[in-house]
Protein backbone atom coordinates (compact mmCIF):
# COMPACT_ATOMS: atom_id res chain seq x y z
CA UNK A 1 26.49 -83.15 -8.93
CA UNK A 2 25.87 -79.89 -10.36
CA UNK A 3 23.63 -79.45 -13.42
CA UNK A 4 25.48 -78.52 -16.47
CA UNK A 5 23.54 -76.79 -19.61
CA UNK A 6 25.08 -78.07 -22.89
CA UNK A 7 23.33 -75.72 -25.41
CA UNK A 8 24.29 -77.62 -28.93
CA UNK A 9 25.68 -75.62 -31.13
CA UNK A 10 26.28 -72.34 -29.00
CA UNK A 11 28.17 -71.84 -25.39
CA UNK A 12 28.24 -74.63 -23.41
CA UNK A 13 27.66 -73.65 -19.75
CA UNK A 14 31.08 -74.32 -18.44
CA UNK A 15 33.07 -72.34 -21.41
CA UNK A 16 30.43 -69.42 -20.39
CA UNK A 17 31.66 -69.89 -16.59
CA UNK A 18 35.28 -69.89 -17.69
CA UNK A 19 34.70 -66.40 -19.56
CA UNK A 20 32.84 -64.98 -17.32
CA UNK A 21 35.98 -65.17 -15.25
CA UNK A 22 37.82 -63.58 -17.78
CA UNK A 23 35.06 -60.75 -18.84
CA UNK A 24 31.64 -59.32 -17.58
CA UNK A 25 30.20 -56.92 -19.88
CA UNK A 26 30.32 -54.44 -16.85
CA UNK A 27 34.26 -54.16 -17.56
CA UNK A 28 33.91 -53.34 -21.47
CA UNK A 29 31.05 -51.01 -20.61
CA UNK A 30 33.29 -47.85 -19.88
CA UNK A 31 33.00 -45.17 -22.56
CA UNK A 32 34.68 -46.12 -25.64
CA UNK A 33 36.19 -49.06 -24.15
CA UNK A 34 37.22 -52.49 -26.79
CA UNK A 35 37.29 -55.55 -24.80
CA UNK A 36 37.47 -59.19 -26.41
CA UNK A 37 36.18 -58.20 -29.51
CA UNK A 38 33.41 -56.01 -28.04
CA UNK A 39 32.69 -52.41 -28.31
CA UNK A 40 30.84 -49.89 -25.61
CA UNK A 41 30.34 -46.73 -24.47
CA UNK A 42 27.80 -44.83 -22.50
CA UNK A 43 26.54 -41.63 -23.75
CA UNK A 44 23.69 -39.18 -21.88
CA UNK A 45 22.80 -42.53 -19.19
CA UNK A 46 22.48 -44.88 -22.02
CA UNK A 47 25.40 -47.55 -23.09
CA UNK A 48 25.63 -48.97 -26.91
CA UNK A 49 27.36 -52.46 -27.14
CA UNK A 50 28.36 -53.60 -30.59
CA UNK A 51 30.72 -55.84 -32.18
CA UNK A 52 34.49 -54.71 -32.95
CA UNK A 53 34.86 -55.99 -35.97
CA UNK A 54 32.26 -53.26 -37.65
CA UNK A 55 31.79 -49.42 -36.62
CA UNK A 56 29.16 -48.93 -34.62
CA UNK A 57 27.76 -46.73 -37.41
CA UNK A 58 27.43 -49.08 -39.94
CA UNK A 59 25.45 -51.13 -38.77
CA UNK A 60 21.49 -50.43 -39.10
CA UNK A 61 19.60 -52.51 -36.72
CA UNK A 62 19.01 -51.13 -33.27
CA UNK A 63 18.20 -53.38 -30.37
CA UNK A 64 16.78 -51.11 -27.44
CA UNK A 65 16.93 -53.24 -23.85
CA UNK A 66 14.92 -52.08 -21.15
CA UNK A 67 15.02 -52.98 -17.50
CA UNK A 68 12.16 -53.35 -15.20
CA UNK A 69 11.33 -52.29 -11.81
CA UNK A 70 13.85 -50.76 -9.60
CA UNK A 71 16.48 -52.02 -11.81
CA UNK A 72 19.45 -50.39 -14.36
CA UNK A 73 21.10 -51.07 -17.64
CA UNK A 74 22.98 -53.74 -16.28
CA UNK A 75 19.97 -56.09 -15.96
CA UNK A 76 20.69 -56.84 -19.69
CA UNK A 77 24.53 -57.12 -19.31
CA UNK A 78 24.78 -60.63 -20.55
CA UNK A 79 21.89 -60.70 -23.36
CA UNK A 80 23.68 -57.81 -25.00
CA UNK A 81 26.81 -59.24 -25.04
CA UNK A 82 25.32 -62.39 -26.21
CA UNK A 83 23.14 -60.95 -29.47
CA UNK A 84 26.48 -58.75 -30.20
CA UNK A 85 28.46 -61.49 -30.30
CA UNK A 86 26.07 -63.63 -32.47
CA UNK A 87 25.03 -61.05 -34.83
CA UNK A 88 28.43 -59.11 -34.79
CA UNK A 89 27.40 -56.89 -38.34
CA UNK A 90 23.94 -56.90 -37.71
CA UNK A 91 22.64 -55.32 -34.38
CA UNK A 92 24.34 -52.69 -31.99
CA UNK A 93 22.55 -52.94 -28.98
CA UNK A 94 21.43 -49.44 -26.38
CA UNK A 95 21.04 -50.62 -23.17
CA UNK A 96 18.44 -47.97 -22.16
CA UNK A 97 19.30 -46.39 -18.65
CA UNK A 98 16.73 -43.43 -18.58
CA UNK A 99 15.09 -45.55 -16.07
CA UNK A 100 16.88 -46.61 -12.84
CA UNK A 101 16.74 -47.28 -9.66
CA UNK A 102 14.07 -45.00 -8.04
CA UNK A 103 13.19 -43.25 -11.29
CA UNK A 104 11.34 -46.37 -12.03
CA UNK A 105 8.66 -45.56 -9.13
CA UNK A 106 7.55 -42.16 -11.36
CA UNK A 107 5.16 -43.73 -13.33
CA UNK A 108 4.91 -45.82 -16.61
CA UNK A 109 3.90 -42.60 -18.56
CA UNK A 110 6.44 -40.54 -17.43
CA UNK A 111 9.54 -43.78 -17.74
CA UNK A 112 7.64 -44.03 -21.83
CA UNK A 113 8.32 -40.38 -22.20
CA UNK A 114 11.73 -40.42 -20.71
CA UNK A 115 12.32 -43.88 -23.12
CA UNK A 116 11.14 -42.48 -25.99
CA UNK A 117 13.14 -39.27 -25.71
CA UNK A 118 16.04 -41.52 -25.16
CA UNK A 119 15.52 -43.56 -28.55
CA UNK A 120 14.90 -40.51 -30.38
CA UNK A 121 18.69 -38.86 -29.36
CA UNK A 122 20.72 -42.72 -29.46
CA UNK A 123 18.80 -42.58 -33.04
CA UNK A 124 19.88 -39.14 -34.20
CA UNK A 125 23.31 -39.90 -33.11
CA UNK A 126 23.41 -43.56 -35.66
CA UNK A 127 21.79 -42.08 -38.68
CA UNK A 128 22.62 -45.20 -40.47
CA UNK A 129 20.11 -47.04 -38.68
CA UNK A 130 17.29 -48.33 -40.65
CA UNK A 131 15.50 -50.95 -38.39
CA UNK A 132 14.70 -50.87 -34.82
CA UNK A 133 13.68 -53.18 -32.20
CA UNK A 134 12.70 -53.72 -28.12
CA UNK A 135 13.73 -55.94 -25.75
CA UNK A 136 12.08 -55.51 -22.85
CA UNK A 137 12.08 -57.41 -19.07
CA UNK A 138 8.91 -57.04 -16.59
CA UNK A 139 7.16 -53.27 -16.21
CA UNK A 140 10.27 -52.42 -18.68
CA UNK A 141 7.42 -53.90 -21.17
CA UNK A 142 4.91 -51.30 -20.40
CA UNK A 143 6.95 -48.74 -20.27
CA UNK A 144 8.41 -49.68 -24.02
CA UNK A 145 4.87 -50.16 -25.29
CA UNK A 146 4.37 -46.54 -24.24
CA UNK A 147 7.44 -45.31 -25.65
CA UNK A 148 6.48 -46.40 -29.08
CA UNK A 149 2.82 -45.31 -29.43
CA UNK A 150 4.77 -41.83 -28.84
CA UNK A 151 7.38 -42.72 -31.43
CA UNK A 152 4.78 -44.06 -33.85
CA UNK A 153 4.79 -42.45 -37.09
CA UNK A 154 1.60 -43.10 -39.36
CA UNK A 155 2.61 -44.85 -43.36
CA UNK A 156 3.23 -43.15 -46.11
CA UNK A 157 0.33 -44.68 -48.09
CA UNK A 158 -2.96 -45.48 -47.13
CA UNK A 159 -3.09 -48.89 -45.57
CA UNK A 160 -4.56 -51.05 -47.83
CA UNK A 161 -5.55 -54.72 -46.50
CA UNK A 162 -3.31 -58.03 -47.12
CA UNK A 163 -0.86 -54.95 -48.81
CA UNK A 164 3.20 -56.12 -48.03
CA UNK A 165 4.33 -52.64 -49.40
CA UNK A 166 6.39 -51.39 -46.58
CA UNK A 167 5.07 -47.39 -46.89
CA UNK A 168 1.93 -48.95 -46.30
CA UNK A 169 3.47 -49.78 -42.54
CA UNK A 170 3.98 -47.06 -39.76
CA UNK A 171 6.97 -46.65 -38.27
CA UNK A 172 9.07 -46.05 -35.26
CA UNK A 173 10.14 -42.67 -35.77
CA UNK A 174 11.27 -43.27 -39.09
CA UNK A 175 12.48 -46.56 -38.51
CA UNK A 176 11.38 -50.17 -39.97
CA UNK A 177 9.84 -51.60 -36.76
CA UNK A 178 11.04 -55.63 -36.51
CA UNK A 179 10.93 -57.35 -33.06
CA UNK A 180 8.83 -56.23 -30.14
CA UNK A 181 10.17 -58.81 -27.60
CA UNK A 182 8.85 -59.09 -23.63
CA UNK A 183 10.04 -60.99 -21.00
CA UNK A 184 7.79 -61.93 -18.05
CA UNK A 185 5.76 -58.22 -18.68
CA UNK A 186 2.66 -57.46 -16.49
CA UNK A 187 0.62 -56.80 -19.63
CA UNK A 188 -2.65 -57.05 -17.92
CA UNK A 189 -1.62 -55.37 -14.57
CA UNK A 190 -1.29 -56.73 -11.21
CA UNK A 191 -4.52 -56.48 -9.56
CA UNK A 192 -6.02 -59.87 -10.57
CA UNK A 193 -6.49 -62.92 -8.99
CA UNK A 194 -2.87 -64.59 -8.45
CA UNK A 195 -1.20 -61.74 -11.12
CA UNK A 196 1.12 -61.63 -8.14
CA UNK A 197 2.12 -65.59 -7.44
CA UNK A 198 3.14 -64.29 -4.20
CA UNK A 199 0.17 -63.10 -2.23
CA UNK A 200 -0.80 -66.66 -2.74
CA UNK A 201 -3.88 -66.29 -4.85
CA UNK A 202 -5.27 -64.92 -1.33
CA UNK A 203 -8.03 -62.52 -1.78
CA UNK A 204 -7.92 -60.43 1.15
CA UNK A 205 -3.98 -60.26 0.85
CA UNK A 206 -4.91 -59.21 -3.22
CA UNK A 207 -7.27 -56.26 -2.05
CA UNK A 208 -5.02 -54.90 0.19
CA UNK A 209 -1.98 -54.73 -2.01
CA UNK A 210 -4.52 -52.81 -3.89
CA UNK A 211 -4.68 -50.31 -1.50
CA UNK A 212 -1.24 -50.05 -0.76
CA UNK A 213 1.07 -50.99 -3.60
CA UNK A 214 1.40 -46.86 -4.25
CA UNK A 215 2.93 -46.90 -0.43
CA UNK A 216 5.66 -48.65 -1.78
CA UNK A 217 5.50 -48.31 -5.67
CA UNK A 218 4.19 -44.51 -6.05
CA UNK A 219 2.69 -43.48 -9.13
CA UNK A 220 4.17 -47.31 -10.88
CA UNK A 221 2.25 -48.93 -8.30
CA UNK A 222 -1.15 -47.05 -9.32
CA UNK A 223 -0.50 -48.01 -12.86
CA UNK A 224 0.03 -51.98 -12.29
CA UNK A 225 -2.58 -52.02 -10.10
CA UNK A 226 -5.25 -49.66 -12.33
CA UNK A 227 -5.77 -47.41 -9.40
CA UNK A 228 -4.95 -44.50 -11.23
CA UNK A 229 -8.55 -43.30 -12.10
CA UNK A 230 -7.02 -40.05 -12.43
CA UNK A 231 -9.97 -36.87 -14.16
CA UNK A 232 -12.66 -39.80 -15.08
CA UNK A 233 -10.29 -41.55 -17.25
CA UNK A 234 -9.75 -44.91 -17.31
CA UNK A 235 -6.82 -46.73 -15.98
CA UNK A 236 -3.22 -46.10 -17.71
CA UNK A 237 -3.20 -50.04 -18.91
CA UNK A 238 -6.55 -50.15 -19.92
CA UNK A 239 -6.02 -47.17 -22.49
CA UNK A 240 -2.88 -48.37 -23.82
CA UNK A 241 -4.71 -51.25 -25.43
CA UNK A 242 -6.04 -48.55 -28.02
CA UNK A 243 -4.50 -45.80 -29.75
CA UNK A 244 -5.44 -43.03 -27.37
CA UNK A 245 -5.28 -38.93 -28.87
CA UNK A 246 -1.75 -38.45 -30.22
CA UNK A 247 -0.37 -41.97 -28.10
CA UNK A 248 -1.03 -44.62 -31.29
CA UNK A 249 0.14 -48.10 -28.96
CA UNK A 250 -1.80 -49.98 -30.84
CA UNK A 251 -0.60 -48.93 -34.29
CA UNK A 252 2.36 -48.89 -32.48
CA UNK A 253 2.72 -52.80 -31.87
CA UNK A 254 0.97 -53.62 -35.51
CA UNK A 255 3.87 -51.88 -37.11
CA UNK A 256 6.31 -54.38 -36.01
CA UNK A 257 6.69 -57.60 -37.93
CA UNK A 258 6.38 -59.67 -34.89
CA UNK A 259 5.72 -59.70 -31.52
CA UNK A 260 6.84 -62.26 -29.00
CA UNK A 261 5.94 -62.97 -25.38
CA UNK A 262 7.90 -64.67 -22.63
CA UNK A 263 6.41 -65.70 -19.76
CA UNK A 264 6.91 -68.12 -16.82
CA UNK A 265 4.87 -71.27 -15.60
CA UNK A 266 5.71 -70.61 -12.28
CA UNK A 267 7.83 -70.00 -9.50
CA UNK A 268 8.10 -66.01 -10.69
CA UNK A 269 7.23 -64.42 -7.68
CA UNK A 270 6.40 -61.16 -9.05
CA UNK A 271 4.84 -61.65 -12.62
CA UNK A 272 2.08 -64.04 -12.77
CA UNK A 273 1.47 -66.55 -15.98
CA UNK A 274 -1.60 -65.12 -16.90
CA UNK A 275 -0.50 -61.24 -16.98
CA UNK A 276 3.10 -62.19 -18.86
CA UNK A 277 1.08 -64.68 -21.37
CA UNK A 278 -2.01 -62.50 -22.14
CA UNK A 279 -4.43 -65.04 -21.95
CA UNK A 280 -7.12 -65.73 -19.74
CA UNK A 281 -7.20 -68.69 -17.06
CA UNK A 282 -9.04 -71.06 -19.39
CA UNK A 283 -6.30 -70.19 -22.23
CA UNK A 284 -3.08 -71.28 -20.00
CA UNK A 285 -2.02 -74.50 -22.03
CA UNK A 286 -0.71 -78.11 -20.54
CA UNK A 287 2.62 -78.34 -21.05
CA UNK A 288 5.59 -81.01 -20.38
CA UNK A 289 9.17 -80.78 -19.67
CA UNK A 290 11.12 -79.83 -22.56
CA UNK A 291 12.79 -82.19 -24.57
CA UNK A 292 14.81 -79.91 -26.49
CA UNK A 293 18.39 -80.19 -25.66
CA UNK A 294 19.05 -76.32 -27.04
CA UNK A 295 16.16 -74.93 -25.59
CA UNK A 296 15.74 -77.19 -21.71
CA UNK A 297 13.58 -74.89 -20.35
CA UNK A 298 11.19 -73.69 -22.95
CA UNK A 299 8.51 -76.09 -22.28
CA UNK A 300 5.26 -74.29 -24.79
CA UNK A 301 5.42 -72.66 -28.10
CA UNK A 302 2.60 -71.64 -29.73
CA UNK A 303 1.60 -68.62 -32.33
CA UNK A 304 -1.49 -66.44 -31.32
CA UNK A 305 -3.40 -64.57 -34.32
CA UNK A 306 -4.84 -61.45 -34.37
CA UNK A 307 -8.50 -61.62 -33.23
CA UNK A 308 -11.47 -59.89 -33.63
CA UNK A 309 -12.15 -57.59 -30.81
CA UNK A 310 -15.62 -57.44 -31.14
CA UNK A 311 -16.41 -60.98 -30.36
CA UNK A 312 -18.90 -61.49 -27.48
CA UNK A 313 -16.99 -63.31 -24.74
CA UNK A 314 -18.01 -63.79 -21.30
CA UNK A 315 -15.88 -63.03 -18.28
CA UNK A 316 -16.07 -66.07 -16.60
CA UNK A 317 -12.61 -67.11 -15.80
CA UNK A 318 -12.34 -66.95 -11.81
CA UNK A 319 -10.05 -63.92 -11.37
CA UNK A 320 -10.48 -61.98 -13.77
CA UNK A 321 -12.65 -58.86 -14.23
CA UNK A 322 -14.17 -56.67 -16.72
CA UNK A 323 -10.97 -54.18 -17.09
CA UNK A 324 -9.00 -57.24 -17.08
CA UNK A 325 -10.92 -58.57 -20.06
CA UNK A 326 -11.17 -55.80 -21.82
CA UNK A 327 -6.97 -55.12 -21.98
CA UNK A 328 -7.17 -59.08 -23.48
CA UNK A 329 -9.45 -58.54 -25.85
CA UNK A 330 -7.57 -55.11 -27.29
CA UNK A 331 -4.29 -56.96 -26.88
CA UNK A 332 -5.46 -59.77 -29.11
CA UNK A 333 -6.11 -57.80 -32.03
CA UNK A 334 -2.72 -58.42 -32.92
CA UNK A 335 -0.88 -61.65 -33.31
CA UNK A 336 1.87 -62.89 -30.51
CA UNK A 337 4.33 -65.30 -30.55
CA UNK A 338 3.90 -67.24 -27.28
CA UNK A 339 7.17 -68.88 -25.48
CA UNK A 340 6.02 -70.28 -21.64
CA UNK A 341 9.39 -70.97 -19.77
CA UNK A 342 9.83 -73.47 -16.82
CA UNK A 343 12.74 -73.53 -14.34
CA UNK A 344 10.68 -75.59 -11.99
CA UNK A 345 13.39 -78.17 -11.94
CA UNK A 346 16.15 -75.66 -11.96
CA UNK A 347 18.13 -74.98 -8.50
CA UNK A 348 17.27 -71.19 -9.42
CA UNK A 349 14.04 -72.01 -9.56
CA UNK A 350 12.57 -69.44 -7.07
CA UNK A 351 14.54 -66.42 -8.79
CA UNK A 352 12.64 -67.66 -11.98
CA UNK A 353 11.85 -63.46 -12.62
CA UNK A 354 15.56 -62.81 -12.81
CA UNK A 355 16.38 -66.27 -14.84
CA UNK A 356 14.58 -65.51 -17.36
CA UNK A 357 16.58 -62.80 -18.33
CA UNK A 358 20.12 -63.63 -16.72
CA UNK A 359 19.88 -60.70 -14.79
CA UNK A 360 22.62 -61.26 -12.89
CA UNK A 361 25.64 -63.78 -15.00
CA UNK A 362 26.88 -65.66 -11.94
CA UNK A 363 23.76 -66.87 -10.52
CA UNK A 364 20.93 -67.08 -13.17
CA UNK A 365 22.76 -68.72 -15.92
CA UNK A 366 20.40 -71.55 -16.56
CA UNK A 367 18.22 -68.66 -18.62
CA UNK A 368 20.81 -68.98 -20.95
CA UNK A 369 18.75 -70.92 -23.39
CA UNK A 370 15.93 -68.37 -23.13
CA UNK A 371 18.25 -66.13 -24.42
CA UNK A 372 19.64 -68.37 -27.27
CA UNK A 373 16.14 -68.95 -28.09
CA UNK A 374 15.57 -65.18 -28.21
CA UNK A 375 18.37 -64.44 -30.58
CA UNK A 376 17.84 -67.07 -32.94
CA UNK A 377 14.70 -66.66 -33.80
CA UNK A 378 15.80 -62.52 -34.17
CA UNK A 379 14.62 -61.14 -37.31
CA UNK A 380 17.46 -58.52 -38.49
C-alpha cells in the first residue's frame, strides 16, 4: 500500500496529488499570468509569485529562492506556491534565475555577484518592500551568503551591545533582514572526510575528487573543494566566514533575525550531514524517528548560540582538518536554528537531496512537511 502523508491542519497528500493534476506552478509562471488565485511573471530571468488577492506591490516582504547546482528557478516551483498560498498578504516570492544550468559552474563569487545584482533590480522594481529574506537549496546557500555580504549595508547607529533598536542593525540593501533559510548547503565545503556520502567515506576516492572535481565543476568545483588558492589567498569558503574588504558575510548573516539550517541524516548523496549541519563529527546528535504527525520526517530540532570564536578547540574529529575547523568556528559566532531531516524510511529515500526541497512535485512529495515546517515557523 502506498504511504500517504496526512499533514494535520494543512494539505493532505492526496488533495496535493489531485491539484497537482489540475495546476503546477510551471503553468501560472508565464509573464503576468493569474492562475487559481496565484499571480506570476518573469521579468530580466527572474519570476515573482504572489498571491491574487493583493498587488504584488503592496506587499513588503520579499522571499528570494535560490537553486543549487546545475539547476533553475523551477527547483522551488512548489515551495513558492506553497508560502504564497499560506501567507497570501504577506510575502511575494522571486524565484531567482540568474543562475542556471551551466552558469552555475562559473564560480560561487561570480553566481553572488550575479544574485546580488539580481536582488538589487527585483528590489528597485517593489519599492514597497520593507523586509527581505533567502531561501536557499545546496551551493544555492553559498552563493546567497555571498550575495548578501555584497548587499550588506552597515546601521545607522553605532552598535551598541544587548541594543533591540533596529538602526542599530545592518541591512540588506536597505532592507530589514528576517530569515536566512538553507537547505542541505555545503557550508563547510566538500573536501572532508564523507562531505560527499557518495565516495563512501573512501579516502583515496576523497583525494582524487580533489583533484578533479574542477574537470567537471570548473571554477564551482575549486570553491567546494577549497582548491582555489588563487594570489596567496585563502580558499573562497574559508574567507566568507569573516567579513573580508568591502564583502561584510559575516555582518551579513548577524543582520538577520534568524538563521536556520536544514540538513539530512542520510541518504543525500551529494551534501553530507556534517557540511549541511555545521557541526563537527562529535556534534552530530542521536536522533529517533519522528513522532510528529505534521512534521514525519523532521527527526532533530535544536537551537545553536552564537559562540565565542576564540575558544581553544582541538581538531580531533577524524575527517576534519584545520580549514575545516576554522570555517566552524567563524560560522558559530552566530546562532543557528538546527532542523536534521530523515527520509530513511521514505520510498524516495535515495533522492533525499531533491526531497528535501520538493524539487520536482510528482516525485519528491514526501518533503512536503519540510516545507510546512519551513513556512510556519516564517517570521514575516
Amino acid at each position: 500500500m502506498d504511504r500517504k502523508i496526512n499533514i494535520t491542519g494543512w494539505i493532505p497528500l492526496s488533495e496535493i496529488q489531485n491539484q497537482i493534476n489540475l495546476l503546477s506552478l510551471s503553468d501560472i509562471m508565464d509573464c503576468g499570468s493569474e492562475v487559481n488565485g496565484l499571480c506570476s511573471e518573469s521579468i530580466n530571468g527572474g519570476r515573482d509569485v504572489w498571491s491574487s488577492k493583493d498587488s504584488a506591490s503592496s506587499v513588503d516582504h520579499l522571499v528570494v529562492m535560490v537553486n543549487g547546482i546545475l539547476g533553475s528557478s523551477t527547483d522551488w516551483k512548489f515551495a513558492a506556491e506553497q508560502f504564497v498560498r499560506t501567507l497570501p498578504d504577506k510575502v511575494v516570492v522571486h524565484c531567482s534565475e540568474r543562475n542556471v544550468s551551466k552558469m552555475t559552474l562559473d564560480g560561487v563569487d561570480v553566481m553572488g555577484e550575479r544574485l546580488a545584482e539580481e536582488v538589487v533590480e527585483v528590489i528597485k522594481r517593489k519599492p514597497d518592500v520593507r523586509k527581505i529574506s533567502f531561501i536557499a537549496h545546496s551551493m544555492g546557500g553559498l552563493v546567497a551568503r555571498y550575495a548578501i555580504g555584497r548587499l550588506y549595508r552597515p546601521p545607522k547607529t553605532e552598535i551598541v551591545e544587548d541594543t533591540h533598536d533596529e538602526d542599530s542593525r545592518g541591512t540588506i540593501y536597505g532592507l530589514e533582514a528576517i530569515n536566512f533559510i538553507t537547505v542541505a548547503t555545503p557550508h563547510l565545503g566538500s573536501r572532508g572526510n564523507r562531505q560527499v556520502p557518495f565516495l563512501f567515506g573512501v579516502t583515496a576516492l576523497e583525494k582524487t575528487a580533489c583533484r578533479v572535481a574542477h574537470w567537471i565543476f570548473k571554477r564551482t568545483g575549486r570553491h567546494l573543494f577549497l582548491t582555489d588558492l588563487e594570489e596567496g589567498k585563502l580558499p573562497l569558503l574559508r574567507r566568507m566566514v569573516d567579513d573580508c574588504e568591502d564583502l561584510y558575510f559575516m555582518s551579513a548573516l548577524r543582520a538577520f533575525k534568524r538563521r536556520v539550517i536544514y540538513s539530512n541524516v542520510g541518504y543525500d548523496h551529494m551534501v553530507g550531514w556534517r557540511t549541511s549541519s555545521i557541526r563537527r563529527t562529535s556534534e552530530l546528535p542521536k536522533w529517533e524517528d519522528s513522532l510528529c504527525e505534521k512534521y514525519p520526517h523532521i527527526v532533530y530540532e535544536e537551537y545553536s548560540k552564537a559562540k565565542d570564536c576564540e575558544q581553544n578547540i582541538a581538531v580531533e574529529d577524524e575527517g576534519s582538518d584545520t580549514l575545516e575547523e576554522e570555517m566552524v568556528r567563524g560560522l558559530s559566532r552566530v546562532s543557528w536554528e538546527k532542523v536534521d531531516v530523515s527520509f530513511h524510511s521514505s520510498r524516495q529515500r535515495f533522492a533525499a537531496h531533491s526531497v528535501i526541497q520538493v524539487k520536482d512535485h510528482f516525485m519528491h512529495l514526501e518533503g512536503t512537511d519540510v516545507i510546512r515546517h519551513m513556512i510556519d515557523h516564517f517570521i514575516t
